[in-house]
PDB file of N, CA and C in Angstrom:
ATOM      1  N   UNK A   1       7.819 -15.680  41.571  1.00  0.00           N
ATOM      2  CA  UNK A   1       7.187 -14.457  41.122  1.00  0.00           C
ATOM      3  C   UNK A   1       7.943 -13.869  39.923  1.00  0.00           C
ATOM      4  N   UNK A   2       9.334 -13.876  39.721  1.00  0.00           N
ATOM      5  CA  UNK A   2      10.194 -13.126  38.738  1.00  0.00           C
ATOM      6  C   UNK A   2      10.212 -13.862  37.798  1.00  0.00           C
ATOM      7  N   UNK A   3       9.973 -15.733  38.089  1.00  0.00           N
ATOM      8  CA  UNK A   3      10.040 -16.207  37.205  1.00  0.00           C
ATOM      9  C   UNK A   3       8.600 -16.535  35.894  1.00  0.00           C
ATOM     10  N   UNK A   4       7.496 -16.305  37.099  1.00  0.00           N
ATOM     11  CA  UNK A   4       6.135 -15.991  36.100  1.00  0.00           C
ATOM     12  C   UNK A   4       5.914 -14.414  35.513  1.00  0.00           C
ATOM     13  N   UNK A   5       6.711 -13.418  36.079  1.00  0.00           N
ATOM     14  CA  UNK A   5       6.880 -12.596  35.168  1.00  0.00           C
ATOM     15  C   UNK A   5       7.543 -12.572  33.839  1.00  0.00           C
ATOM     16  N   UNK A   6       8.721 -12.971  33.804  1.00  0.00           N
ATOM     17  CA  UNK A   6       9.870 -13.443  32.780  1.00  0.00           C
ATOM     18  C   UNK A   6       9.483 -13.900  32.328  1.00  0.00           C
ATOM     19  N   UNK A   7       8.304 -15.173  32.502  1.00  0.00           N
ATOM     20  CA  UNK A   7       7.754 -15.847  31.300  1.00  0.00           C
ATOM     21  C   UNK A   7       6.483 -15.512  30.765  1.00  0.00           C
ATOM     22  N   UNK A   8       5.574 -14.435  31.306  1.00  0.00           N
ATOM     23  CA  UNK A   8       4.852 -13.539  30.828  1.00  0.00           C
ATOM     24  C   UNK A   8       5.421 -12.773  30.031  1.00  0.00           C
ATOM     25  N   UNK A   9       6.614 -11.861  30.139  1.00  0.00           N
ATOM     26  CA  UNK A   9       7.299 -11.266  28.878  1.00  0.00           C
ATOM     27  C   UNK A   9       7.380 -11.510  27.925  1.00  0.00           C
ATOM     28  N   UNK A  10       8.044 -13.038  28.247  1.00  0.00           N
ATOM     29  CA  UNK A  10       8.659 -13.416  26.887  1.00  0.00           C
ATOM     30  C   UNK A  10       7.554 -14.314  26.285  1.00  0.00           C
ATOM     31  N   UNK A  11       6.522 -14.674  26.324  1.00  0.00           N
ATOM     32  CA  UNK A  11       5.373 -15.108  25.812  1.00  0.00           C
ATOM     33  C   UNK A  11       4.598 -13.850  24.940  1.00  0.00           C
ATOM     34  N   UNK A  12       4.327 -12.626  25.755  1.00  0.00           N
ATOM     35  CA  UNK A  12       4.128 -11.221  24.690  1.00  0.00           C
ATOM     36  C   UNK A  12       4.963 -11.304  23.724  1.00  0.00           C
ATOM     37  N   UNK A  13       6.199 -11.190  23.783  1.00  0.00           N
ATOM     38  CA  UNK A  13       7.162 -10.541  22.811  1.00  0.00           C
ATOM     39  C   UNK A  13       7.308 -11.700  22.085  1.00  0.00           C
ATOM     40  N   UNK A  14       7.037 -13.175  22.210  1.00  0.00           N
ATOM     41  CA  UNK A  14       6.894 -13.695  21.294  1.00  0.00           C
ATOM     42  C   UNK A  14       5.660 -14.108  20.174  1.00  0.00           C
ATOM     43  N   UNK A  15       4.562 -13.055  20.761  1.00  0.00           N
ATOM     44  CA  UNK A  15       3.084 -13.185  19.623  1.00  0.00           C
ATOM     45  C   UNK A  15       3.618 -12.146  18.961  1.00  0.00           C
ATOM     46  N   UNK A  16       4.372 -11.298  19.068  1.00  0.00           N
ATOM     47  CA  UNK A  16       4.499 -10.176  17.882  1.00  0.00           C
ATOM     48  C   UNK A  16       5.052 -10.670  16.961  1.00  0.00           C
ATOM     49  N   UNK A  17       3.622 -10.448  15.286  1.00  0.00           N
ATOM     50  CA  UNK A  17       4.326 -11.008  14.754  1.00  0.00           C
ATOM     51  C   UNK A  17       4.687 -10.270  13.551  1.00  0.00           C
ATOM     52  N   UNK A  18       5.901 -11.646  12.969  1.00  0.00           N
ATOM     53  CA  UNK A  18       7.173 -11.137  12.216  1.00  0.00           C
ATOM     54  C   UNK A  18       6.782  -9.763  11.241  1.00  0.00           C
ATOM     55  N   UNK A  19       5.957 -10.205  10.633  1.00  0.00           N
ATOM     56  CA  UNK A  19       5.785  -8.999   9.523  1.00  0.00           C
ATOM     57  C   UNK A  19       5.724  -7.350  10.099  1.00  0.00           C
ATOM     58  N   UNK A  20       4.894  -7.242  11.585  1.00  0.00           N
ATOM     59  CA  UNK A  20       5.277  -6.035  11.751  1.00  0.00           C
ATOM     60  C   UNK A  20       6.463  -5.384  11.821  1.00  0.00           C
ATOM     61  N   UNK A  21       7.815  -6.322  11.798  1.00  0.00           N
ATOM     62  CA  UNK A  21       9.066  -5.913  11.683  1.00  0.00           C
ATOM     63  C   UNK A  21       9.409  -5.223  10.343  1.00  0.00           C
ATOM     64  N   UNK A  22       8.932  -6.389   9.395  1.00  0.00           N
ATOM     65  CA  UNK A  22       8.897  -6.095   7.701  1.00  0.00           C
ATOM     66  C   UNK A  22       8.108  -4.498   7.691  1.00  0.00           C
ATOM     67  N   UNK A  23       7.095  -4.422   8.358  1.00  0.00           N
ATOM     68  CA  UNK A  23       5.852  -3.672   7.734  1.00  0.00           C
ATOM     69  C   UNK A  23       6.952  -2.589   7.618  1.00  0.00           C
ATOM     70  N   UNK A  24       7.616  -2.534   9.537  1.00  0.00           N
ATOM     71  CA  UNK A  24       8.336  -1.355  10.052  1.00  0.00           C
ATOM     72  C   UNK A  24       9.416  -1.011   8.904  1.00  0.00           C
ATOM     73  N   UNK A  25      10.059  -1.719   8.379  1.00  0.00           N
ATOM     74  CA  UNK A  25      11.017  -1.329   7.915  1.00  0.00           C
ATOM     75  C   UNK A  25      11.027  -0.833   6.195  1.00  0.00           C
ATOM     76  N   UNK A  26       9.845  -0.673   5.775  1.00  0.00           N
ATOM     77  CA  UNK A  26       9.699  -0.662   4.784  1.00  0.00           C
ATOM     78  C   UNK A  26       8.696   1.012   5.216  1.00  0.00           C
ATOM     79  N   UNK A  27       8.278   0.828   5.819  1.00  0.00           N
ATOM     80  CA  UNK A  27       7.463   2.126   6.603  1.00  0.00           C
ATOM     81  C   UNK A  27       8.445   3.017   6.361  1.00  0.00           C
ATOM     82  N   UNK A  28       9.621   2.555   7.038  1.00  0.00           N
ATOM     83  CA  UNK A  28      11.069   3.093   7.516  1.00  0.00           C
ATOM     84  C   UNK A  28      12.029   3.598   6.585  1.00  0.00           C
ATOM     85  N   UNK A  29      11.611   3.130   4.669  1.00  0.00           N
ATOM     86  CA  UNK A  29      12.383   3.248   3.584  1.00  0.00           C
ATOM     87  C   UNK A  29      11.549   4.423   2.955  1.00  0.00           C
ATOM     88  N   UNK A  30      10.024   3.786   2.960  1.00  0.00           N
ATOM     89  CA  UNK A  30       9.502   5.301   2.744  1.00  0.00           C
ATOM     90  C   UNK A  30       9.721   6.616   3.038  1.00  0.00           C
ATOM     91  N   UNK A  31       9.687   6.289   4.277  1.00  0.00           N
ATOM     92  CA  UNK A  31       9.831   7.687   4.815  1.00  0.00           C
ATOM     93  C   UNK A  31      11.271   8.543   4.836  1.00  0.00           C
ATOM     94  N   UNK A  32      12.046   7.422   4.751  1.00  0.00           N
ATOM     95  CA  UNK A  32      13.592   8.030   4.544  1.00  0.00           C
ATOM     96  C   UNK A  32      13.686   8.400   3.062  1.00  0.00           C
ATOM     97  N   UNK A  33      13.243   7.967   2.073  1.00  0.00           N
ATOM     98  CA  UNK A  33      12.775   8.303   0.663  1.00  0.00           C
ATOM     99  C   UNK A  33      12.398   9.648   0.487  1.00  0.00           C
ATOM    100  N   UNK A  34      11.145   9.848   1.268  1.00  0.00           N
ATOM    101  CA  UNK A  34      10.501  11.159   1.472  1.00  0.00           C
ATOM    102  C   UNK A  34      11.372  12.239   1.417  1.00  0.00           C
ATOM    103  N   UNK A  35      12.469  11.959   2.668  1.00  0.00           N
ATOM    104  CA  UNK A  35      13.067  13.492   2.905  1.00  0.00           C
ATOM    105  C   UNK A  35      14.697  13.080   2.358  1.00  0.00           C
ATOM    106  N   UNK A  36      14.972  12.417   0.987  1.00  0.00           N
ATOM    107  CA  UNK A  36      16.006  12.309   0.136  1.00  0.00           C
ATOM    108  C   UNK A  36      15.536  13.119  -0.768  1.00  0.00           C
ATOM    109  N   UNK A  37      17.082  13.839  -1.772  1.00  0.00           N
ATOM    110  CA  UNK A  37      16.901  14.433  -2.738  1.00  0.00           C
ATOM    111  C   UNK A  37      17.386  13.687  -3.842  1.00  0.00           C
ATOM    112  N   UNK A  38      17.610  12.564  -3.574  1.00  0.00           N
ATOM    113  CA  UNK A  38      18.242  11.793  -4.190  1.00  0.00           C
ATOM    114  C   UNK A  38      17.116  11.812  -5.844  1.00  0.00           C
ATOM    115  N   UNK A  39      17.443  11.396  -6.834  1.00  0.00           N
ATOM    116  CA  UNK A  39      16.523  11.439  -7.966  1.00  0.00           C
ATOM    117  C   UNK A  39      16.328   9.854  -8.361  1.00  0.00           C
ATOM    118  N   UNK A  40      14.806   9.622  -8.157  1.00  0.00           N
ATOM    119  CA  UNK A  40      14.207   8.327  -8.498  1.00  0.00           C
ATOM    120  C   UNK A  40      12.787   8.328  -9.209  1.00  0.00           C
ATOM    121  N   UNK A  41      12.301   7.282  -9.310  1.00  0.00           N
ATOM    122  CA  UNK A  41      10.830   7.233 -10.017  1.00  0.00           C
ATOM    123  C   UNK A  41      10.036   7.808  -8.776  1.00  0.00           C
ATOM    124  N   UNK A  42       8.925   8.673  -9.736  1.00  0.00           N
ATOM    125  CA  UNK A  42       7.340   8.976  -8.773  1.00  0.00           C
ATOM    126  C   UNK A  42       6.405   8.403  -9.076  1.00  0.00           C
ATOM    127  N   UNK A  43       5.357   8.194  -7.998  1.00  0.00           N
ATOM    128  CA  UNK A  43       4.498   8.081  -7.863  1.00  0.00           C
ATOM    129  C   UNK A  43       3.798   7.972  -9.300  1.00  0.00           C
ATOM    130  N   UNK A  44       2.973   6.793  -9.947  1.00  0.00           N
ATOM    131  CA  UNK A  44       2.085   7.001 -11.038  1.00  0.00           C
ATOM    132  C   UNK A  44       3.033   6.660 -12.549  1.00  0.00           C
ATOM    133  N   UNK A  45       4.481   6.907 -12.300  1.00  0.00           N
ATOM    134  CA  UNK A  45       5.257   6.864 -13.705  1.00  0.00           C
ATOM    135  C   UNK A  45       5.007   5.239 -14.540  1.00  0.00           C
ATOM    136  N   UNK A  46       4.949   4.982 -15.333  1.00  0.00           N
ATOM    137  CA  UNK A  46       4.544   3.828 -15.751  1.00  0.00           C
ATOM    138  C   UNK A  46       6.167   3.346 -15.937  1.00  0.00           C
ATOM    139  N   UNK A  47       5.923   1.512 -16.069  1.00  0.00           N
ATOM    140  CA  UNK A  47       7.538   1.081 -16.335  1.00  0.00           C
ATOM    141  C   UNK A  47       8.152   1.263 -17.223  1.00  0.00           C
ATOM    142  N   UNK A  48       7.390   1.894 -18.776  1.00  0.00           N
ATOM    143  CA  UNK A  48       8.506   2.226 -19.855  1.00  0.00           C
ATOM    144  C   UNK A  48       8.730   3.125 -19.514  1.00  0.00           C
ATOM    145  N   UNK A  49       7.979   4.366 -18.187  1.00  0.00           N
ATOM    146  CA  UNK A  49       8.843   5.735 -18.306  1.00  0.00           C
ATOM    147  C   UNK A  49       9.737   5.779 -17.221  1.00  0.00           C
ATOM    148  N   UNK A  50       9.671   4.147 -16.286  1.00  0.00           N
ATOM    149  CA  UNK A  50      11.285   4.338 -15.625  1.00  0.00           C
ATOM    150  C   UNK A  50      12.462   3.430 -16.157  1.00  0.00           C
ATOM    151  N   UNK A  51      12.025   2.792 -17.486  1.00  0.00           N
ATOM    152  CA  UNK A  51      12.882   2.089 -18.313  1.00  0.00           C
ATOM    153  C   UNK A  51      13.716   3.003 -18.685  1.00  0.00           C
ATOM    154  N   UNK A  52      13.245   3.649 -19.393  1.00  0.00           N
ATOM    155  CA  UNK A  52      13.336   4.987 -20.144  1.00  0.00           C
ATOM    156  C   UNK A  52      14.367   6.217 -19.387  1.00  0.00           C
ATOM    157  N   UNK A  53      13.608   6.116 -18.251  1.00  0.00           N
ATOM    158  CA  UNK A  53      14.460   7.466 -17.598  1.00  0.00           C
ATOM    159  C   UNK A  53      15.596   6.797 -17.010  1.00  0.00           C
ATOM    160  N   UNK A  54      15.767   5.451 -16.194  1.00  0.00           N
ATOM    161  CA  UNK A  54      16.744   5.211 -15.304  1.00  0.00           C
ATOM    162  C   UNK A  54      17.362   3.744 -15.607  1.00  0.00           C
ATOM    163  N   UNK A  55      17.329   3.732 -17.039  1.00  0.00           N
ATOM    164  CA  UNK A  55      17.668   2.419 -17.773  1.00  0.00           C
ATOM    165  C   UNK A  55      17.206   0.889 -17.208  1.00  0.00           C
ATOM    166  N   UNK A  56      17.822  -0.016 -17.244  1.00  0.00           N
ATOM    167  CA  UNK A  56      17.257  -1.223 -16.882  1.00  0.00           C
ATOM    168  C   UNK A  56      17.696  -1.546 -15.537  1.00  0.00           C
ATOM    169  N   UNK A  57      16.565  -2.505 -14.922  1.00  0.00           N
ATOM    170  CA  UNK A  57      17.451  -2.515 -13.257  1.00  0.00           C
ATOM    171  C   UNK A  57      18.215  -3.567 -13.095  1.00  0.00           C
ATOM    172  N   UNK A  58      18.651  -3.684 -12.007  1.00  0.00           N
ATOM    173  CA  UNK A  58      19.800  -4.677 -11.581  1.00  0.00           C
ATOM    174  C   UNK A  58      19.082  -6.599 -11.705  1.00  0.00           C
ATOM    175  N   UNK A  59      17.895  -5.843 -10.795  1.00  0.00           N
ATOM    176  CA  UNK A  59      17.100  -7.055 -10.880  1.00  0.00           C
ATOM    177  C   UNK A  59      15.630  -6.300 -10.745  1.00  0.00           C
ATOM    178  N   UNK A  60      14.872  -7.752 -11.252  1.00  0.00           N
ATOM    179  CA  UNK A  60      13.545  -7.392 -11.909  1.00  0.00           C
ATOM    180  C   UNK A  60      12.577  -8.315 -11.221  1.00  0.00           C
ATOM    181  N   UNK A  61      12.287  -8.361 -10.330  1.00  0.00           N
ATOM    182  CA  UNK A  61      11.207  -9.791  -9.459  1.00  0.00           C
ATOM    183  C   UNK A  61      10.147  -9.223 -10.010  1.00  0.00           C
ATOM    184  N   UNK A  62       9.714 -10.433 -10.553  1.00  0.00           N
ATOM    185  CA  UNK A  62       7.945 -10.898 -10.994  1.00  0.00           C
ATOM    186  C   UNK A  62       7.447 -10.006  -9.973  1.00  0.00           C
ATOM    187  N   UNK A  63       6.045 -10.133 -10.610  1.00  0.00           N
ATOM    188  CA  UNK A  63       5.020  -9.561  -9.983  1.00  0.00           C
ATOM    189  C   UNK A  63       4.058 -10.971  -8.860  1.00  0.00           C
ATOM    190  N   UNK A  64       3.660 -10.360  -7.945  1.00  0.00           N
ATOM    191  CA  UNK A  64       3.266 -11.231  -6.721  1.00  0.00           C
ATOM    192  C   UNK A  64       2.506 -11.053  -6.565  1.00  0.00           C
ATOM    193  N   UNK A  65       1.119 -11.443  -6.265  1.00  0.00           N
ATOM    194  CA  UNK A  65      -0.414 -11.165  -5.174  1.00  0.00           C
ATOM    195  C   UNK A  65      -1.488 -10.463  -6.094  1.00  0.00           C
ATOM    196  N   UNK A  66      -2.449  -9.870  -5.958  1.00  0.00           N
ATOM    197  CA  UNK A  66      -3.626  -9.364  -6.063  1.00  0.00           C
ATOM    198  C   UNK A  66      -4.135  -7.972  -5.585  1.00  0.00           C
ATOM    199  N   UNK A  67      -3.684  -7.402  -6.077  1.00  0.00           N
ATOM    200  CA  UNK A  67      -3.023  -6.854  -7.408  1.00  0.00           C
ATOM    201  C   UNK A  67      -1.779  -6.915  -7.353  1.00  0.00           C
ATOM    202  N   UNK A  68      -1.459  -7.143  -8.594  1.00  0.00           N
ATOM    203  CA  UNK A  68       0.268  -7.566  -8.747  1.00  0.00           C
ATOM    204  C   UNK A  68       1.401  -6.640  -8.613  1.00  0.00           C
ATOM    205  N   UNK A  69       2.124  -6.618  -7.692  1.00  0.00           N
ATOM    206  CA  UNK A  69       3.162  -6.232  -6.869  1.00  0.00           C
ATOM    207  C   UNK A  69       4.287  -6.301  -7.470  1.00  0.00           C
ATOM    208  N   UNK A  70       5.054  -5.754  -8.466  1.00  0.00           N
ATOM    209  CA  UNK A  70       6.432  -6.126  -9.066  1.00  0.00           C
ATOM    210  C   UNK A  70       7.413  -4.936  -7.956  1.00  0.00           C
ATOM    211  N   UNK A  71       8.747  -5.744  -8.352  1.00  0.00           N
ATOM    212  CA  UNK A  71       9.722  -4.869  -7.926  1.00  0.00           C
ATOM    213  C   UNK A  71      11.306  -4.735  -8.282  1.00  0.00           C
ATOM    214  N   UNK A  72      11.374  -3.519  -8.631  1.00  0.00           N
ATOM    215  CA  UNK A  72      12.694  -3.564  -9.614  1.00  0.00           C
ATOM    216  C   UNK A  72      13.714  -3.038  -8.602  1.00  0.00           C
ATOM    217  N   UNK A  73      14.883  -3.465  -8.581  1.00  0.00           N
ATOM    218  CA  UNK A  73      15.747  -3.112  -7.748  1.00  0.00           C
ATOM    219  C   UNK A  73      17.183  -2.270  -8.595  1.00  0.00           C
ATOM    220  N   UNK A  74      17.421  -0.852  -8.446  1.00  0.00           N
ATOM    221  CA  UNK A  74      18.249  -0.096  -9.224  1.00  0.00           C
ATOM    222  C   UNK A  74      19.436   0.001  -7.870  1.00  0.00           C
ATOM    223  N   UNK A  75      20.603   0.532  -8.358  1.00  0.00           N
ATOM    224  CA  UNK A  75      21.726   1.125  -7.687  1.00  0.00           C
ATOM    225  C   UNK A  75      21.144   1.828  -6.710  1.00  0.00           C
ATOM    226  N   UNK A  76      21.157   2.029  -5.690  1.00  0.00           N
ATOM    227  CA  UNK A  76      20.854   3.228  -4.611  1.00  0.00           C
ATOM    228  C   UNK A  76      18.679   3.370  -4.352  1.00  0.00           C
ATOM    229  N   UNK A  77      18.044   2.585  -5.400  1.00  0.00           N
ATOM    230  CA  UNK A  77      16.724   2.894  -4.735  1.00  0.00           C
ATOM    231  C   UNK A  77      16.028   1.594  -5.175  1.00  0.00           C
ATOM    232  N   UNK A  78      14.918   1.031  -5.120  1.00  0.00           N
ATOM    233  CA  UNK A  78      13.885  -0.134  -4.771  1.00  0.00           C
ATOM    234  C   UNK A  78      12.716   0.605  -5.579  1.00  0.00           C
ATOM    235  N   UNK A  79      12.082   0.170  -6.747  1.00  0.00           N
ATOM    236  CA  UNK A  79      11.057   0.623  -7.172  1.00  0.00           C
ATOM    237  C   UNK A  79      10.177  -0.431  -6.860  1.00  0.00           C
ATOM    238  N   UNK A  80       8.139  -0.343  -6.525  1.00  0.00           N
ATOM    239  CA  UNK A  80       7.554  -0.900  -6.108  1.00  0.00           C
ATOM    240  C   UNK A  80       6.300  -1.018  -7.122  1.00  0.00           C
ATOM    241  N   UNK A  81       5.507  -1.639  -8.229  1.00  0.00           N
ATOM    242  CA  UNK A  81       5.068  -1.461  -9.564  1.00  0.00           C
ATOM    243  C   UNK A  81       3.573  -2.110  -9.098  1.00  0.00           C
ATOM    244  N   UNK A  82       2.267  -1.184  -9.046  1.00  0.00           N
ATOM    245  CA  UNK A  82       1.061  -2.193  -9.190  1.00  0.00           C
ATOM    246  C   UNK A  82       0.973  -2.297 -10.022  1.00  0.00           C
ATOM    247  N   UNK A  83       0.362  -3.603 -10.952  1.00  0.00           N
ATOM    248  CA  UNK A  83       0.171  -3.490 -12.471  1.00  0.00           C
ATOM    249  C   UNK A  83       1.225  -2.931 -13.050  1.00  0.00           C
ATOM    250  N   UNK A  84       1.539  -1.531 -13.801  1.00  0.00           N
ATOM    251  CA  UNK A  84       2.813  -1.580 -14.549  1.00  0.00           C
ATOM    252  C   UNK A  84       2.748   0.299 -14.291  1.00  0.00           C
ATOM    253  N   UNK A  85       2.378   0.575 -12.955  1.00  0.00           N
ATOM    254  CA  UNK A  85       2.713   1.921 -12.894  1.00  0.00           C
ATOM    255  C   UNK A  85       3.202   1.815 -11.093  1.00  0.00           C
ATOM    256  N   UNK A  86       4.472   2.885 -11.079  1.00  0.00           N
ATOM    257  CA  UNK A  86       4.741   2.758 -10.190  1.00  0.00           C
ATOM    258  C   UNK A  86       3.657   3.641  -8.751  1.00  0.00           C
ATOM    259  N   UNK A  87       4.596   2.366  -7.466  1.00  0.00           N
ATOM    260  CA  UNK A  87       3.522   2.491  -6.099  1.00  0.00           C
ATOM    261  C   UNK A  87       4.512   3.521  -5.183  1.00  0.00           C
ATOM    262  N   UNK A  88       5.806   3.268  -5.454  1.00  0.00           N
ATOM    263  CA  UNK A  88       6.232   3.795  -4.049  1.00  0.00           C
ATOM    264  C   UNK A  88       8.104   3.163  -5.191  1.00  0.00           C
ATOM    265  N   UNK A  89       8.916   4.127  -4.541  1.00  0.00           N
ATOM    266  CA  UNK A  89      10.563   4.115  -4.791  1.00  0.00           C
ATOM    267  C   UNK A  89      10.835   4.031  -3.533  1.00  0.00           C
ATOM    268  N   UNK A  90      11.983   3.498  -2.586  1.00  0.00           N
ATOM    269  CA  UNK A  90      12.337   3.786  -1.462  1.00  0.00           C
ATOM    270  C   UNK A  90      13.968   3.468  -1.838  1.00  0.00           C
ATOM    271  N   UNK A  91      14.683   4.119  -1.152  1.00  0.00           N
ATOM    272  CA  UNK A  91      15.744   4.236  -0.685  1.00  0.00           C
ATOM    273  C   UNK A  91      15.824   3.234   0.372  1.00  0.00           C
ATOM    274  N   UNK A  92      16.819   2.094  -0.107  1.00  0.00           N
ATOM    275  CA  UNK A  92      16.763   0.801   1.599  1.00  0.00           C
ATOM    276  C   UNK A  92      17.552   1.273   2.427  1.00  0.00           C
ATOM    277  N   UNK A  93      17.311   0.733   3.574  1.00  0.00           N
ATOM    278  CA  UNK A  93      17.689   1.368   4.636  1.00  0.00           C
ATOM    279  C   UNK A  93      19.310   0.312   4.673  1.00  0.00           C
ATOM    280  N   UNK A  94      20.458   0.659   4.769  1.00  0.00           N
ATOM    281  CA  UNK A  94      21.954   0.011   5.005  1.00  0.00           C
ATOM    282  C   UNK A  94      21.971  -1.082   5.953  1.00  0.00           C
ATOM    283  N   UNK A  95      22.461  -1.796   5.396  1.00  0.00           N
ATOM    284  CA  UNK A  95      22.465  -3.128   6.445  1.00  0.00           C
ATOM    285  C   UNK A  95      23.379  -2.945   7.644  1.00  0.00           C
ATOM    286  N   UNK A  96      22.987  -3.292   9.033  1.00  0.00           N
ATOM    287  CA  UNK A  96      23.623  -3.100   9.658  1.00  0.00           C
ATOM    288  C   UNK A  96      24.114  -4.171  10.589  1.00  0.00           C
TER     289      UNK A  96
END
């Protein structure tokens, strides 16, 4: 009996899948973003006006998917680019 439970568990917990972890944790940067005062790009700024304001980034990953997804990675925040205006800045969450 404990042992067809145990393997009912662990059969659930293994269809969950991976990306809702990703989704979570990026959910998780937003929202910690939100209630920072920290100073980063908003919503709508295009990339010469976060060239411009917060110089060049560390790293620069291509753009990905449909509609194209770029993402620039600065000191302390993660910018997120559809086309060439920004989607979302987050603050990453510290590795732990």
């Amino acid at each position: 009996m404990l042992r067809n439970a145990l393997f009912t568990l662990l059969l659930a917990v293994s269809s969950v899948p991976l990306t809702l972890f990703a989704d979570t944790l990026l959910i998780e940067g937003i929202n910690a973003s939100s209630n920072s005062s920290a100073q980063r790009p908003t919503r709508g700024m295009t990339m010469d006006k976060v060239r411009e304001t917060f110089g060049a980034p560390t790293v620069e990953a291509r753009p990905v998917g449909d509609p194209p997804i770029a993402r620039w990675e600065y000191p302390g925040f993660i910018v997120y680019f559809e086309y060439s205006s920004v989607l979302h800045s987050v603050i990453p969450k510290p590795a732990s």
